[in-house]
N, C-alpha and C. Protein backbone atom coordinates (compact mmCIF):
# COMPACT_ATOMS: atom_id res chain seq x y z
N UNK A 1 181.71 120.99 -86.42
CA UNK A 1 180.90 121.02 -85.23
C UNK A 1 181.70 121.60 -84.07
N UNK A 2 180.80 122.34 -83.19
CA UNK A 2 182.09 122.86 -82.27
C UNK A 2 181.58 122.03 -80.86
N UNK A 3 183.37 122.01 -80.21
CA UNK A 3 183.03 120.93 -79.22
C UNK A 3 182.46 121.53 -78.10
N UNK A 4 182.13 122.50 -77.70
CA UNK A 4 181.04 122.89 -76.42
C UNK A 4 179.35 122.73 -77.11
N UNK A 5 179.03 122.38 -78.14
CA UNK A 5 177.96 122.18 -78.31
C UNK A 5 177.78 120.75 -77.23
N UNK A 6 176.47 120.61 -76.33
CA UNK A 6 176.17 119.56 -76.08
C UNK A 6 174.78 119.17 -76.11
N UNK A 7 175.02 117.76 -76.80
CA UNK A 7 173.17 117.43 -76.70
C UNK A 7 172.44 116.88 -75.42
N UNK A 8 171.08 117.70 -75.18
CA UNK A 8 170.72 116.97 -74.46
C UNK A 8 170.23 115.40 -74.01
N UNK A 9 170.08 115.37 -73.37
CA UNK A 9 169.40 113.84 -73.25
C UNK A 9 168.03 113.78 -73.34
N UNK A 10 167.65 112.56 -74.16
CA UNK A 10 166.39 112.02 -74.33
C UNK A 10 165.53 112.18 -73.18
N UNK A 11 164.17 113.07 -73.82
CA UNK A 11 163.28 113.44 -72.57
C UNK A 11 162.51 111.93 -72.05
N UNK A 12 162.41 111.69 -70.81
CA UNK A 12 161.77 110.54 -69.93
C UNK A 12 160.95 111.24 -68.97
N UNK A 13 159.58 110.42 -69.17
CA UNK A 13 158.60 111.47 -68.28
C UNK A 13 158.79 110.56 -67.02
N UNK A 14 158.73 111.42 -66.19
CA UNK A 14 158.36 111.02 -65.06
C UNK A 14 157.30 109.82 -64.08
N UNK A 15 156.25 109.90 -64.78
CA UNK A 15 154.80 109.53 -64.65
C UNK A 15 154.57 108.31 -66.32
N UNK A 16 154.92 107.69 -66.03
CA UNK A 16 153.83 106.68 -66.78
C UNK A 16 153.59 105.42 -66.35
N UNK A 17 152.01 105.41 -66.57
CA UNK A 17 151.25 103.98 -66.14
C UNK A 17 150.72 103.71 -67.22
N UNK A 18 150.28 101.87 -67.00
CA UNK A 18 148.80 101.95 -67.57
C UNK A 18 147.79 101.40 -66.47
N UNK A 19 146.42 101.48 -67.02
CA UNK A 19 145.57 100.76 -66.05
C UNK A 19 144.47 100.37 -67.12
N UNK A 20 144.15 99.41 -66.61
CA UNK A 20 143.35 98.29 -67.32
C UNK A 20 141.77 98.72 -66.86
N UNK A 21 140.87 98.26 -67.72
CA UNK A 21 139.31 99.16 -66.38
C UNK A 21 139.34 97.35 -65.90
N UNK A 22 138.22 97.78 -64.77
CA UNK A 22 137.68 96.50 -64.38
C UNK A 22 136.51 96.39 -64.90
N UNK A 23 136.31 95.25 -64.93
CA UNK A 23 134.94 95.02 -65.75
C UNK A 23 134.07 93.82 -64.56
N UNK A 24 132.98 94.17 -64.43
CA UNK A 24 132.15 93.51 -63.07
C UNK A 24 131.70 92.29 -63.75
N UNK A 25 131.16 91.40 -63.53
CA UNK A 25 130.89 90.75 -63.89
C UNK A 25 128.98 90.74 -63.76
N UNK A 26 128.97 90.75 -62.48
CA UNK A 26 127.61 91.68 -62.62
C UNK A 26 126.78 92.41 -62.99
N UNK A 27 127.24 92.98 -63.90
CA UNK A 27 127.15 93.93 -64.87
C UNK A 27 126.18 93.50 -66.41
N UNK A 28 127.24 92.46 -66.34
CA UNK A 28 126.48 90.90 -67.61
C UNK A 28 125.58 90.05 -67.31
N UNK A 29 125.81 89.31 -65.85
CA UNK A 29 125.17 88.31 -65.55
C UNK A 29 123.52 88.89 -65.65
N UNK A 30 123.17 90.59 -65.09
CA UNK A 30 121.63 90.68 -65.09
C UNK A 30 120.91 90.90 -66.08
N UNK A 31 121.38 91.51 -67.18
CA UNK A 31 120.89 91.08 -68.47
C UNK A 31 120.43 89.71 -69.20
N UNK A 32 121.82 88.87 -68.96
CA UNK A 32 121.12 87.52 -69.19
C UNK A 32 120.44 86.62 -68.74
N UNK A 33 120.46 87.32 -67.48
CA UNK A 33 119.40 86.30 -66.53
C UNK A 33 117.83 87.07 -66.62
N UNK A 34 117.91 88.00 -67.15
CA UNK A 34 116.51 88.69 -67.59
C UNK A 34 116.06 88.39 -68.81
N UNK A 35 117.07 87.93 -69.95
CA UNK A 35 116.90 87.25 -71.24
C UNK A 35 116.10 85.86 -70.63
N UNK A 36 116.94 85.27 -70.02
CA UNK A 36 116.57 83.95 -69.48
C UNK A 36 114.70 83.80 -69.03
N UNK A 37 114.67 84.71 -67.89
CA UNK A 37 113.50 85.02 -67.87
C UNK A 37 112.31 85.64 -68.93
N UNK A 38 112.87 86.24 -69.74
CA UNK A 38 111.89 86.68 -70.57
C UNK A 38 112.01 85.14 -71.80
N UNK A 39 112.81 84.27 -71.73
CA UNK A 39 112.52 83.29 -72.46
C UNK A 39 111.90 82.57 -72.16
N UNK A 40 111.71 82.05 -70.82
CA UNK A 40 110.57 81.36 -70.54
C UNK A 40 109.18 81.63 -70.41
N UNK A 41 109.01 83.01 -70.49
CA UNK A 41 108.01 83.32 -70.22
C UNK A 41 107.50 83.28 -72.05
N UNK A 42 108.56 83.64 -72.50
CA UNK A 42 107.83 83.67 -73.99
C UNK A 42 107.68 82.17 -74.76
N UNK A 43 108.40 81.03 -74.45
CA UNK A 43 107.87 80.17 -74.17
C UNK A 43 106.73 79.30 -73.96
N UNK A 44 106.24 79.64 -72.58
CA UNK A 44 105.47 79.34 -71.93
C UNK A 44 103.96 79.71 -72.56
N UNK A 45 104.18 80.87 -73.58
CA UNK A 45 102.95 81.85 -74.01
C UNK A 45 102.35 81.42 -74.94
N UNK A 46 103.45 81.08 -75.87
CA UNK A 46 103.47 80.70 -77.14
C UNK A 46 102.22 79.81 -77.55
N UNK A 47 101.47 79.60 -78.36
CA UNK A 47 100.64 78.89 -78.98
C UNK A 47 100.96 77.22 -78.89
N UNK A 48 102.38 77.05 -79.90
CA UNK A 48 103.06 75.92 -79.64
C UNK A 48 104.36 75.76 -79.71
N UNK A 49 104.74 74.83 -79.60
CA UNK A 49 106.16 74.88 -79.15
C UNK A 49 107.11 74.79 -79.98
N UNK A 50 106.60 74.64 -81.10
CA UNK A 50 107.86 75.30 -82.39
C UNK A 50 107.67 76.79 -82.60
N UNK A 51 106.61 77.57 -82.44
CA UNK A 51 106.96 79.08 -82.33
C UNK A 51 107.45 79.61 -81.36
N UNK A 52 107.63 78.68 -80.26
CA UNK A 52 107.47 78.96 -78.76
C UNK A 52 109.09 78.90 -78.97
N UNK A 53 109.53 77.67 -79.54
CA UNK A 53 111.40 78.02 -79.93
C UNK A 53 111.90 78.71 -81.03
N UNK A 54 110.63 79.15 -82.05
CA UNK A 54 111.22 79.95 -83.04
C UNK A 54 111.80 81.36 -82.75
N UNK A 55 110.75 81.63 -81.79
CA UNK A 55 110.42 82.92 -81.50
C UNK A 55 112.30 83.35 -80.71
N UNK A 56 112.07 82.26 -79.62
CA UNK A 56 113.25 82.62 -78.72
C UNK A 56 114.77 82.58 -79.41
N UNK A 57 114.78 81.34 -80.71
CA UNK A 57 115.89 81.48 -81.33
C UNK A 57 115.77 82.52 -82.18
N UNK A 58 114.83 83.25 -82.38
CA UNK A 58 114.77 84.80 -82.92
C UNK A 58 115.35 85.99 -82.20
N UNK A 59 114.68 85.34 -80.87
CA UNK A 59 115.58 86.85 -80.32
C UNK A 59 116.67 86.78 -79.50
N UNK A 60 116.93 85.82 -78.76
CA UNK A 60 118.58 85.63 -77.88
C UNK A 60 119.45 85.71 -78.44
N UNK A 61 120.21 85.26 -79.90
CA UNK A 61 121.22 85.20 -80.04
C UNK A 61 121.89 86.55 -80.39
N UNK A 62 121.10 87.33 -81.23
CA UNK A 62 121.07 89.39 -80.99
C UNK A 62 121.59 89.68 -79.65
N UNK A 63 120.60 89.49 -78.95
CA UNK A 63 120.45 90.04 -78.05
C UNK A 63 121.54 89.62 -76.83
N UNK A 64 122.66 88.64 -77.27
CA UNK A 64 123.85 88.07 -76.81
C UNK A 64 124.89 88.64 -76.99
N UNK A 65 125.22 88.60 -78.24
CA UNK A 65 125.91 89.10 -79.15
C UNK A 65 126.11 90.53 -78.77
N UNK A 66 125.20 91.29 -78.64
CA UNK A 66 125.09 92.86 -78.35
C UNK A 66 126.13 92.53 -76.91
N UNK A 67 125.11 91.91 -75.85
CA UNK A 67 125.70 92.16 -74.63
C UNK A 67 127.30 91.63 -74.73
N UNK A 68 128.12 90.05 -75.61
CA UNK A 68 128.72 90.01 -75.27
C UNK A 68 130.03 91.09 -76.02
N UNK A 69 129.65 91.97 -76.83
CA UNK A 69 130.27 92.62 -77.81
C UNK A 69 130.42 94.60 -76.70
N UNK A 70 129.67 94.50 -75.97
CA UNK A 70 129.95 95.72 -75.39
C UNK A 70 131.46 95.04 -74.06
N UNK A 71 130.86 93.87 -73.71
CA UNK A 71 131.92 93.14 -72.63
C UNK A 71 133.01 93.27 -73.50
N UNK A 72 133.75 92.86 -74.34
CA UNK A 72 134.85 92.89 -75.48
C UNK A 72 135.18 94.65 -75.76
N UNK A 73 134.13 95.23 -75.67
CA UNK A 73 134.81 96.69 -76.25
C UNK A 73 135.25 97.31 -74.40
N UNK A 74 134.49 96.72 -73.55
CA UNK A 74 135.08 97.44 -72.42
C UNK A 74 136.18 96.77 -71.59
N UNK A 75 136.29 95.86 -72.04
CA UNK A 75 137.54 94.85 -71.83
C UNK A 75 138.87 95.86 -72.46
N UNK A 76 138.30 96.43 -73.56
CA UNK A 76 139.67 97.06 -74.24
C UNK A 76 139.86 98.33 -73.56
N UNK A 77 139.12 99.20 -72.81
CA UNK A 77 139.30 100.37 -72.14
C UNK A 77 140.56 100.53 -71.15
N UNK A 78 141.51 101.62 -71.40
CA UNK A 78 142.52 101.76 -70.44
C UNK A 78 142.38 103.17 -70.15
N UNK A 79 143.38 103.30 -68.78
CA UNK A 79 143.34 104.86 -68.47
C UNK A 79 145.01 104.78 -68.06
N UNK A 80 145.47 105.47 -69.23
CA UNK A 80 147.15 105.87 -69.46
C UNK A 80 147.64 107.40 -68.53
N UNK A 81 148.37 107.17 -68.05
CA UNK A 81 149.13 108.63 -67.27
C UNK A 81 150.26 108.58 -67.99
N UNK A 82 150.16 109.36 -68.49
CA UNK A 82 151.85 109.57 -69.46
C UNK A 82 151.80 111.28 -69.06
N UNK A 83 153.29 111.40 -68.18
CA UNK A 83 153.43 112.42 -68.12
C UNK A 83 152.56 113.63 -66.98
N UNK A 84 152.17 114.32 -67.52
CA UNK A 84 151.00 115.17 -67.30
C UNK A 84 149.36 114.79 -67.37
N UNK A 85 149.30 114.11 -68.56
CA UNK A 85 147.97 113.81 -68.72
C UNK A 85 147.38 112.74 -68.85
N UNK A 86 146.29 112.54 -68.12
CA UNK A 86 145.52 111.25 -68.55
C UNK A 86 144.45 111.09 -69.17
N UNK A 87 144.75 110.36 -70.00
CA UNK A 87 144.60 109.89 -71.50
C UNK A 87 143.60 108.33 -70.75
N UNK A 88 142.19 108.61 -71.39
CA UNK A 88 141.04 107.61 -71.18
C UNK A 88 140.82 107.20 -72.54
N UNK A 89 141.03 105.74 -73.07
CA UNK A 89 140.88 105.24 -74.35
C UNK A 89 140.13 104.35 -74.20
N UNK A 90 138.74 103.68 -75.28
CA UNK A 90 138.07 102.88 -75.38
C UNK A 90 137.88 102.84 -77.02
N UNK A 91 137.37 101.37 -77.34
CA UNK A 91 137.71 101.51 -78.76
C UNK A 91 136.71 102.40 -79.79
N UNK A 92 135.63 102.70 -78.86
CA UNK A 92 134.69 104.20 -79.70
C UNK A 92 135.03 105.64 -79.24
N UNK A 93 135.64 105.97 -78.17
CA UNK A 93 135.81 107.06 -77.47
C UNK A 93 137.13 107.19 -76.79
N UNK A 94 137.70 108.24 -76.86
CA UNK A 94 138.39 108.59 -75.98
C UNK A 94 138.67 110.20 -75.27
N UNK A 95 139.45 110.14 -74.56
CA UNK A 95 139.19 111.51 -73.60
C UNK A 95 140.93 112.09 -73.00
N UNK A 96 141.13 113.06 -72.99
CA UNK A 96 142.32 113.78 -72.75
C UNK A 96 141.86 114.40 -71.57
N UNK A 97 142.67 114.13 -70.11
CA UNK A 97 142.33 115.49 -69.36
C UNK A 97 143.97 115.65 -68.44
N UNK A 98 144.26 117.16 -68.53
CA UNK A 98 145.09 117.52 -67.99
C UNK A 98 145.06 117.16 -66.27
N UNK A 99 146.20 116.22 -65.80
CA UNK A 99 146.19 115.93 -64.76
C UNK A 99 146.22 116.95 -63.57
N UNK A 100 146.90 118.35 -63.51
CA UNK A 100 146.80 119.68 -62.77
C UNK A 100 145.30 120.10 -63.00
N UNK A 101 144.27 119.53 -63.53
CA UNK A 101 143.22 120.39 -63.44
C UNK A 101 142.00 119.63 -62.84
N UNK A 102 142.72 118.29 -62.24
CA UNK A 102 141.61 117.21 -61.50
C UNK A 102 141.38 117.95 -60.29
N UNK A 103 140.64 118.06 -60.06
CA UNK A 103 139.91 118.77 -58.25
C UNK A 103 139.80 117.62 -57.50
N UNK A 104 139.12 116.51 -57.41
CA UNK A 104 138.26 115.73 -56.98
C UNK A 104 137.98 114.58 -57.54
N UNK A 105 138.75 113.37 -56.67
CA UNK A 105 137.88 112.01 -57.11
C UNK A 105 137.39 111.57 -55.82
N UNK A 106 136.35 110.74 -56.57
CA UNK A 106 135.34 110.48 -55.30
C UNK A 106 134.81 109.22 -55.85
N UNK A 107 134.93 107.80 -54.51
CA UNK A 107 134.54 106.50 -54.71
C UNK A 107 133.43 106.47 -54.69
N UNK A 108 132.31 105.69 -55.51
CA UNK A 108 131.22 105.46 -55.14
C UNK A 108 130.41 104.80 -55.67
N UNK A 109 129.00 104.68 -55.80
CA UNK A 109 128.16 103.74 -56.57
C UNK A 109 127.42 105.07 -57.17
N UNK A 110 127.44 104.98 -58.68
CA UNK A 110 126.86 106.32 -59.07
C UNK A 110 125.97 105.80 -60.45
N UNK A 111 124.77 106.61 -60.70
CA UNK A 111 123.89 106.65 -61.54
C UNK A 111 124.72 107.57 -62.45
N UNK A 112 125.15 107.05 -63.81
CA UNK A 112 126.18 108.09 -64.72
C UNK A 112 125.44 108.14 -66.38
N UNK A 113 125.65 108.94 -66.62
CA UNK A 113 125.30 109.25 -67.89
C UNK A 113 125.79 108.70 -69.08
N UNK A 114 125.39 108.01 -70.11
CA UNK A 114 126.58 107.44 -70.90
C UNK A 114 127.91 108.14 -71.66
N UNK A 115 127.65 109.23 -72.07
CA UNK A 115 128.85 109.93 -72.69
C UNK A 115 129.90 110.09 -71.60
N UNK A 116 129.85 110.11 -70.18
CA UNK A 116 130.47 110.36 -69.12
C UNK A 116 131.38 109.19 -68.86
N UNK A 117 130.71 107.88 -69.33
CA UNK A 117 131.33 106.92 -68.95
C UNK A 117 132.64 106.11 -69.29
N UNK A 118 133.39 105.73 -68.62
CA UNK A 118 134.55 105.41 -69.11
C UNK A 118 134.85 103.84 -68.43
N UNK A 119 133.80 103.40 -67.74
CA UNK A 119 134.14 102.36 -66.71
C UNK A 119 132.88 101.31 -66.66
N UNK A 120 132.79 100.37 -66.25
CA UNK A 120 131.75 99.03 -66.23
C UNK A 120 132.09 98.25 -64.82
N UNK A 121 131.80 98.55 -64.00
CA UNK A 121 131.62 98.57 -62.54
C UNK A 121 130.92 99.25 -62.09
N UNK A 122 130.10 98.07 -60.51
CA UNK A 122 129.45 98.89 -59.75
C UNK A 122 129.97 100.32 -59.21
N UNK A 123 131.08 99.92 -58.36
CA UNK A 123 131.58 100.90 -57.47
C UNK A 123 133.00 101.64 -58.61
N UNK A 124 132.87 103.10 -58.54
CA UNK A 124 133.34 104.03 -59.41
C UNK A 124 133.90 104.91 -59.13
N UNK A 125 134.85 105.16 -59.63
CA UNK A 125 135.90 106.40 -59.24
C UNK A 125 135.12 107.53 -60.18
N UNK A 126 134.87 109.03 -59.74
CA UNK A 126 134.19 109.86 -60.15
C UNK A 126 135.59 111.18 -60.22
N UNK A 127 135.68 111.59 -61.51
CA UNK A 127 136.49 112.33 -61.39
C UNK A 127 136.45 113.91 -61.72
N UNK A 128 136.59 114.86 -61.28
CA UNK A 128 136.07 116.20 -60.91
C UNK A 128 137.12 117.05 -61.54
N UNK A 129 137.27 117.33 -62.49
CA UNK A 129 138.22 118.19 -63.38
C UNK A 129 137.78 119.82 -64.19
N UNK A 130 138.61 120.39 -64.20
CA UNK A 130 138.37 121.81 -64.80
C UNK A 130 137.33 122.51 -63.41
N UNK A 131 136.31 123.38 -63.93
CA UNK A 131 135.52 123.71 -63.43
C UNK A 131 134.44 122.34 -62.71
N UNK A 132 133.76 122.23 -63.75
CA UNK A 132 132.50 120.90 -62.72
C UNK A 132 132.35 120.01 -63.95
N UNK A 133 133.55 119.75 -65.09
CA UNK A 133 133.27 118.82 -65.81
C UNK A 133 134.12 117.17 -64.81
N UNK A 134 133.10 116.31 -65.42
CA UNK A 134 133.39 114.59 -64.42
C UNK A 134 133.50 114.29 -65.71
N UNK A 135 133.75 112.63 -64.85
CA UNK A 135 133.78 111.26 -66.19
C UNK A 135 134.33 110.13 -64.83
N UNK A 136 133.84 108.94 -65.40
CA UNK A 136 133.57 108.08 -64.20
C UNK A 136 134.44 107.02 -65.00
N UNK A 137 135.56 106.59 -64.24
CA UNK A 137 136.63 105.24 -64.61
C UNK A 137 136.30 104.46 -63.61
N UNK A 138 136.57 102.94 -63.48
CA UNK A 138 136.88 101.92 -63.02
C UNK A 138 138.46 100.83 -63.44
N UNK A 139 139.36 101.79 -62.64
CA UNK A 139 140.68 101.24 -62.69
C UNK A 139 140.62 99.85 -62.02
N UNK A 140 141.44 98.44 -62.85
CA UNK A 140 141.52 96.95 -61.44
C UNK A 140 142.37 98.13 -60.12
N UNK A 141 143.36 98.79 -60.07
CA UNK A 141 143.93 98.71 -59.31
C UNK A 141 143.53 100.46 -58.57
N UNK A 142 142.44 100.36 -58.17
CA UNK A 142 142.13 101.54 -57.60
C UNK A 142 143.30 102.52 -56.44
N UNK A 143 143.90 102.04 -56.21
CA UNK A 143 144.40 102.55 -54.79
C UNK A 143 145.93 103.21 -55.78
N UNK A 144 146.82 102.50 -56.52
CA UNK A 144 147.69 102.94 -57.10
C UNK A 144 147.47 103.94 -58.51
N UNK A 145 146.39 104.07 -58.74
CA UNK A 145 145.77 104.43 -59.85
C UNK A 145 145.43 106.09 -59.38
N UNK A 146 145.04 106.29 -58.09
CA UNK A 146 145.11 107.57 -57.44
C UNK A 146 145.89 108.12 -56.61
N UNK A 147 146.87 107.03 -56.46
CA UNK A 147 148.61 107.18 -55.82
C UNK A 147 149.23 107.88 -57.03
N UNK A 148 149.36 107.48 -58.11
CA UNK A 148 150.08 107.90 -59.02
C UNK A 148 149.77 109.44 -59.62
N UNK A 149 147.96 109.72 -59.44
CA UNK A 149 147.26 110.94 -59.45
C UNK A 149 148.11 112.18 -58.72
N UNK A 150 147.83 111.01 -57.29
CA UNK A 150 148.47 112.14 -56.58
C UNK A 150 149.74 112.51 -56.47
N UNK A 151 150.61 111.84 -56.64
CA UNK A 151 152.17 111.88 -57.01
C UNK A 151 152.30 113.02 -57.85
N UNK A 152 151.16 113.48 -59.30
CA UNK A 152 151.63 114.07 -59.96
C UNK A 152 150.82 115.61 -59.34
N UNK A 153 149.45 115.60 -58.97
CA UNK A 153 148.67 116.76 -58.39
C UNK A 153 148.82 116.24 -56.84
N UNK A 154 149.64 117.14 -56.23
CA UNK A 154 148.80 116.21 -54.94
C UNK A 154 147.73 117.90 -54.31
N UNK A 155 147.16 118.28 -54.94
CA UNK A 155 146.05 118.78 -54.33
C UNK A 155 144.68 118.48 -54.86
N UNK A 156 144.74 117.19 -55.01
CA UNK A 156 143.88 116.36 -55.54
C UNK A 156 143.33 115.65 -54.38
N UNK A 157 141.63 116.12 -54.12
CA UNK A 157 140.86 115.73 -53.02
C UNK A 157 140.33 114.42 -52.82
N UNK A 158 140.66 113.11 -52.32
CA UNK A 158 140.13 111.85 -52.45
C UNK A 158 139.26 111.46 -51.61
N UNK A 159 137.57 110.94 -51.83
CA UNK A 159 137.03 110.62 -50.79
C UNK A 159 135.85 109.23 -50.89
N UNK A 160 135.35 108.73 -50.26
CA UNK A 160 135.01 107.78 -50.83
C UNK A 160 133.38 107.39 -49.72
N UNK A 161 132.29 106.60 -50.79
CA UNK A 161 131.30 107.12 -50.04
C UNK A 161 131.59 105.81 -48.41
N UNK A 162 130.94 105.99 -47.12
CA UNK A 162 130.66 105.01 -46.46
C UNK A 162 130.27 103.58 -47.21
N UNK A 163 131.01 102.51 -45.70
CA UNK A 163 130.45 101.68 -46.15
C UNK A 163 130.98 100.55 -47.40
N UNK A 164 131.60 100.69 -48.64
CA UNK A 164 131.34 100.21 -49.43
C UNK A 164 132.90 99.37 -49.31
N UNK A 165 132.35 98.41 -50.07
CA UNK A 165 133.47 97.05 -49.96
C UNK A 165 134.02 96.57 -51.61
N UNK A 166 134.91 96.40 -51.65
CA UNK A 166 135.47 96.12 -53.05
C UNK A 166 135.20 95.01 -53.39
């Protein structure tokens, strides 16, 4: 081996986080309180009151299960900055986007599409990448979560609608 060979050192990125999504709670509670309501009413309808509980132990516990099984899969959602890119993982989907090609995040309360979605909160970080492709996260820690954005792009536009309270 010759002794001016030297190895470099182990690459260390610069940039890595994680972030956890937030998950509202609100989000759950109106579903089941609309179950709730539609149980009494089906209940109430019923002929008698063993179909009147057949019926309902027919359909709530599905219909629980569903809701509390999406809470559990979005519980597992993170949004990783390693490096350059951030990396959006959920346990059916995930998403790669080069951090130099974010334009635009923008706070807000938004009507979103499901394939778009990456987050389960009211209020939503909207993120504006490439040309006019989005995707909507809900980081717990909003404020360091687009500190760290910007650390790595800082011509990354942040704005957020009036008004709104965390």
């Amino acid at each position: 081996m010759d002794n001016n060979s030297i190895v470099p050192p182990p690459y260390i990125p610069k940039h890595h986080a994680v972030f956890r999504c937030k998950v509202d709670n609100r989000m759950y509670k109106w579903p089941i309180i609309m179950l709730c309501i539609f149980d009494v009413i089906v209940f109430f309808m019923a002929p008698t009151i063993l179909l009147g509980l057949i019926s309902i132990l027919w359909v709530s516990p599905p219909f629980l299960i569903v809701v509390f099984l999406f809470r559990y899969l979005y519980r597992k959602t993170t949004y990783t900055i390693y490096d350059n890119v951030l990396r959006i993982s959920t346990p059916l989907k995930s998403l790669a986007i080069n951090i130099d090609s974010i334009k635009k995040i923008r706070r807000g309360k938004f009507w979103v599409e499901s394939r778009r979605n990456y987050s389960v909160a009211y209020l939503k970080l909207r993120i504006i990448y490439d040309r006019s492709n989005y995707v909507y996260v809900s980081p717990e820690d909003e404020e360091s979560f687009v500190d760290t954005l910007q650390a790595i792009n800082p011509n990354i536009e942040y704005s957020s609608e009036r008004g709104l309270k965390s």
